[in-house]
N, C-alpha and C. Protein backbone atom coordinates (compact mmCIF):
# COMPACT_ATOMS: atom_id res chain seq x y z
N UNK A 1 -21.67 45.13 -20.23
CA UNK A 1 -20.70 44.28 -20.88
C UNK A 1 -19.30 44.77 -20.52
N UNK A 2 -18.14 44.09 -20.38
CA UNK A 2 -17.09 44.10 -19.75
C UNK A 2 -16.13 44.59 -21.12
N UNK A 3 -15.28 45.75 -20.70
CA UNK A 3 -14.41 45.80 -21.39
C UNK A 3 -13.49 44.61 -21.70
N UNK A 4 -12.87 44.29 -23.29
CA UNK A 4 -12.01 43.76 -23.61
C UNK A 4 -10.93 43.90 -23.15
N UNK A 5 -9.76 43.64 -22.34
CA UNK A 5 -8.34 43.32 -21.65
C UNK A 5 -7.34 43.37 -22.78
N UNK A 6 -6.72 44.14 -22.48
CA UNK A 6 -5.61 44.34 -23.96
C UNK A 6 -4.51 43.04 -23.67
N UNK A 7 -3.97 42.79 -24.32
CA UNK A 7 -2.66 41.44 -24.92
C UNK A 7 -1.64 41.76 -23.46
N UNK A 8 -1.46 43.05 -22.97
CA UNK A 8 -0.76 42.44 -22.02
C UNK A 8 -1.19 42.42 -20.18
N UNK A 9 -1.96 43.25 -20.19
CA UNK A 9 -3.28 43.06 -19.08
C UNK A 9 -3.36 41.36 -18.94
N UNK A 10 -3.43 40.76 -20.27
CA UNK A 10 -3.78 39.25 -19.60
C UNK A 10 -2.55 38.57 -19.49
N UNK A 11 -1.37 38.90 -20.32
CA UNK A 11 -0.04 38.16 -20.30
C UNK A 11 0.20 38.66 -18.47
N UNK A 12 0.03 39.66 -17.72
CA UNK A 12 0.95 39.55 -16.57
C UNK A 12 -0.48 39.25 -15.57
N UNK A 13 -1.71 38.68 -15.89
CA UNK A 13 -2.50 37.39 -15.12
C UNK A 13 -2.52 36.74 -15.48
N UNK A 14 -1.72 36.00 -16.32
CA UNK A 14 -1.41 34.66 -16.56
C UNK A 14 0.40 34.35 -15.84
N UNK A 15 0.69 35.75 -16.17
CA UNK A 15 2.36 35.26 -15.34
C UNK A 15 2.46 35.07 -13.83
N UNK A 16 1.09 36.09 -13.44
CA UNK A 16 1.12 36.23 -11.85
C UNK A 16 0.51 34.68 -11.18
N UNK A 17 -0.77 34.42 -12.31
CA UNK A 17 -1.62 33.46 -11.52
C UNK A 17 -0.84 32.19 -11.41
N UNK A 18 0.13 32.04 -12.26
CA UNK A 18 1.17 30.51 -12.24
C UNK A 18 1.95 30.56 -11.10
N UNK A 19 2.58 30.99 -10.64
CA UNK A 19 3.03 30.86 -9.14
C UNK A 19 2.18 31.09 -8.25
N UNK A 20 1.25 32.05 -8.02
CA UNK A 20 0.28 32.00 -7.07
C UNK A 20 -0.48 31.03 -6.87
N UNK A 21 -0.78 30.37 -7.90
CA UNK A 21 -1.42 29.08 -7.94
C UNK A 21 -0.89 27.98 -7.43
N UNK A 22 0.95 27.90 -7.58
CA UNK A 22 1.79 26.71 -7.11
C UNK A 22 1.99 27.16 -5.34
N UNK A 23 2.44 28.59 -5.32
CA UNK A 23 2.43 29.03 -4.12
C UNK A 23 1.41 28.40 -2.89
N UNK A 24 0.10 28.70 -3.55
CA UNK A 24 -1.03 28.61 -2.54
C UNK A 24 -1.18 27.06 -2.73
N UNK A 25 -1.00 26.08 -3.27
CA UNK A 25 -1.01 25.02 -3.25
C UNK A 25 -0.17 24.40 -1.89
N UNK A 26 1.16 25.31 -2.38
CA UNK A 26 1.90 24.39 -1.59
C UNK A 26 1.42 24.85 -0.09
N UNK A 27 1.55 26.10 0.23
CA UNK A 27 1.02 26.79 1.39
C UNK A 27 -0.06 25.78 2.04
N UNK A 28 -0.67 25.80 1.46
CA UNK A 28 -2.29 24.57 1.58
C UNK A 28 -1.49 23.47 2.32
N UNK A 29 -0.77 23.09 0.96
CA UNK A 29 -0.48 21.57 1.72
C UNK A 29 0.26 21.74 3.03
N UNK A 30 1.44 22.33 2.98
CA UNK A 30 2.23 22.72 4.61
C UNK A 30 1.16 23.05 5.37
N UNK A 31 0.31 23.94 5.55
CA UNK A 31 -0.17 23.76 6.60
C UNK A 31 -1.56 22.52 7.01
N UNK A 32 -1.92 21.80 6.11
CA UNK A 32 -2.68 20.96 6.24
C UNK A 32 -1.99 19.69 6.08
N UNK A 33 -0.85 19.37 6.11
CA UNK A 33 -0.27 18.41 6.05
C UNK A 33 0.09 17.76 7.85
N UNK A 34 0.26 18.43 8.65
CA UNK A 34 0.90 17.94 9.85
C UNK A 34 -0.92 17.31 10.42
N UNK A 35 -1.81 18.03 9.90
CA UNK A 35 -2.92 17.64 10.78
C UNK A 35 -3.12 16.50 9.97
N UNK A 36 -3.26 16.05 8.65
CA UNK A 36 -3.18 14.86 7.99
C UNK A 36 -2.08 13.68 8.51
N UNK A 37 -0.80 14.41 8.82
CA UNK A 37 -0.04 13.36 9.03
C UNK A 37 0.95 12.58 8.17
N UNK A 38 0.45 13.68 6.83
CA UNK A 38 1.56 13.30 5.96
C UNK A 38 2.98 14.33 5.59
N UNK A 39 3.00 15.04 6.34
CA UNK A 39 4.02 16.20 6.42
C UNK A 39 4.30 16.55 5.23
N UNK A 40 5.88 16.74 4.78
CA UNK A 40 5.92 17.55 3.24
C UNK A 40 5.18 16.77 2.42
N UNK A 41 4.59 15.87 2.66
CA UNK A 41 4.25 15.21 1.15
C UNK A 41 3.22 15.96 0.81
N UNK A 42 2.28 16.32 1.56
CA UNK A 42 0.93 17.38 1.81
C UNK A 42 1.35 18.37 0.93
N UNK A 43 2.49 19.14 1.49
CA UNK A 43 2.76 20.15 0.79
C UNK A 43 3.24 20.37 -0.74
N UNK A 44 3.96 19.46 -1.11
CA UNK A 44 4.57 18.86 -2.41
C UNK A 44 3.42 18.55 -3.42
N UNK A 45 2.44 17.73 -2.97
CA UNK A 45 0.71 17.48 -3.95
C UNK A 45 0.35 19.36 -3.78
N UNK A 46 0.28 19.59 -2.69
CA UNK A 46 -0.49 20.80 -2.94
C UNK A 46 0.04 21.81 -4.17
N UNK A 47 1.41 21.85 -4.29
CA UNK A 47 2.13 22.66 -5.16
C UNK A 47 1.60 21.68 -6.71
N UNK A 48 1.55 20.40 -6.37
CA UNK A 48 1.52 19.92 -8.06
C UNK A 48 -0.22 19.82 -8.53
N UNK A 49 -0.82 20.50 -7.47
CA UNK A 49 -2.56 20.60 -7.63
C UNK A 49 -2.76 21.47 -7.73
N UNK A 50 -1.68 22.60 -7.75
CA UNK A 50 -1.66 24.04 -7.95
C UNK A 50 -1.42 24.21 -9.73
N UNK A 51 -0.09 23.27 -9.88
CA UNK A 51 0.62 23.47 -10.96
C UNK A 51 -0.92 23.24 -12.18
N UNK A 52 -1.30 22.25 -11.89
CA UNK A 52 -2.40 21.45 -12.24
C UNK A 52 -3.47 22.57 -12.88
N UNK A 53 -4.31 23.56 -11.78
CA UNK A 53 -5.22 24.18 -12.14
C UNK A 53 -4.58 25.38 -12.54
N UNK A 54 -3.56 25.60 -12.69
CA UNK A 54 -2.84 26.89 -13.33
C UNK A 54 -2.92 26.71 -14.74
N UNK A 55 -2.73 25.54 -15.59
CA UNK A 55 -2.56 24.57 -16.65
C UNK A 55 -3.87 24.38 -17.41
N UNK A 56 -4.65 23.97 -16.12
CA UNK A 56 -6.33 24.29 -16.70
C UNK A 56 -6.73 25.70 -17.25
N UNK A 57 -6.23 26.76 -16.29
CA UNK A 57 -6.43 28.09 -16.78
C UNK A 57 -5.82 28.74 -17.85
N UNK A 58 -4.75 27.67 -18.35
CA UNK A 58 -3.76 28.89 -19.46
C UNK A 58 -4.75 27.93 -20.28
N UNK A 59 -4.72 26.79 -20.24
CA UNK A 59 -5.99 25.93 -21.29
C UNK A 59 -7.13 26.52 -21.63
N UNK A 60 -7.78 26.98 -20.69
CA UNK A 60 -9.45 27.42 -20.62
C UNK A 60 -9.15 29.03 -21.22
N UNK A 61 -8.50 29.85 -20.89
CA UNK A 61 -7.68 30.85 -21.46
C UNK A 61 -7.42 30.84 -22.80
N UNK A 62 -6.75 29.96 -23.32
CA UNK A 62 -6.31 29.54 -24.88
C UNK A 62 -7.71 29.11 -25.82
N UNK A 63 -8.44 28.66 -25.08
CA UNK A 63 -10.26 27.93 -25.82
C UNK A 63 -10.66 29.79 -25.82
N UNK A 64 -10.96 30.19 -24.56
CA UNK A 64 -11.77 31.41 -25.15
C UNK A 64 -11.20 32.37 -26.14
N UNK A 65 -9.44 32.24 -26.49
CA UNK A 65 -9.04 32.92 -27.23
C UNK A 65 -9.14 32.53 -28.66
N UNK A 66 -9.47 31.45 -28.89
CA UNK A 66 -9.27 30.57 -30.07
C UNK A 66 -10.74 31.00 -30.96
N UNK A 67 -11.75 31.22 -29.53
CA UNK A 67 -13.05 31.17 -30.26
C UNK A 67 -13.32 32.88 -30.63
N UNK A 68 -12.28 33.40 -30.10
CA UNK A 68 -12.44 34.94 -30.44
C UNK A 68 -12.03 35.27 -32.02
């Protein structure tokens, strides 16, 4: 069984994973955008599909804390 994560262990993976998440989105999209053909726009969804599952995680994050 996994140690419990103290209050701020998870506050700075939740601060880190929100840009890394928009980061690698957008990253995604720039480089998969020119082979699509839709240039920045590729990249711009990728950042807001990032923003997206970052949102899911402070969500899904907040449920397992709720039930603790």
């Amino acid at each position: 069984m996994a140690k419990p994560r103290s209050g701020w262990a998870e506050a700075v993976s939740l601060g880190v994973m929100f840009p890394a998440l928009v980061a690698g989105g957008y990253l995604l999209g720039k480089w998969i955008g020119p082979w699509l053909g839709m240039g920045e726009a590729a990249a711009i969804a990728g950042a807001v599909l990032g923003a997206v599952g970052a949102f899911l995680q402070l969500f899904h994050w907040a449920a397992r804390k709720d039930v603790e």
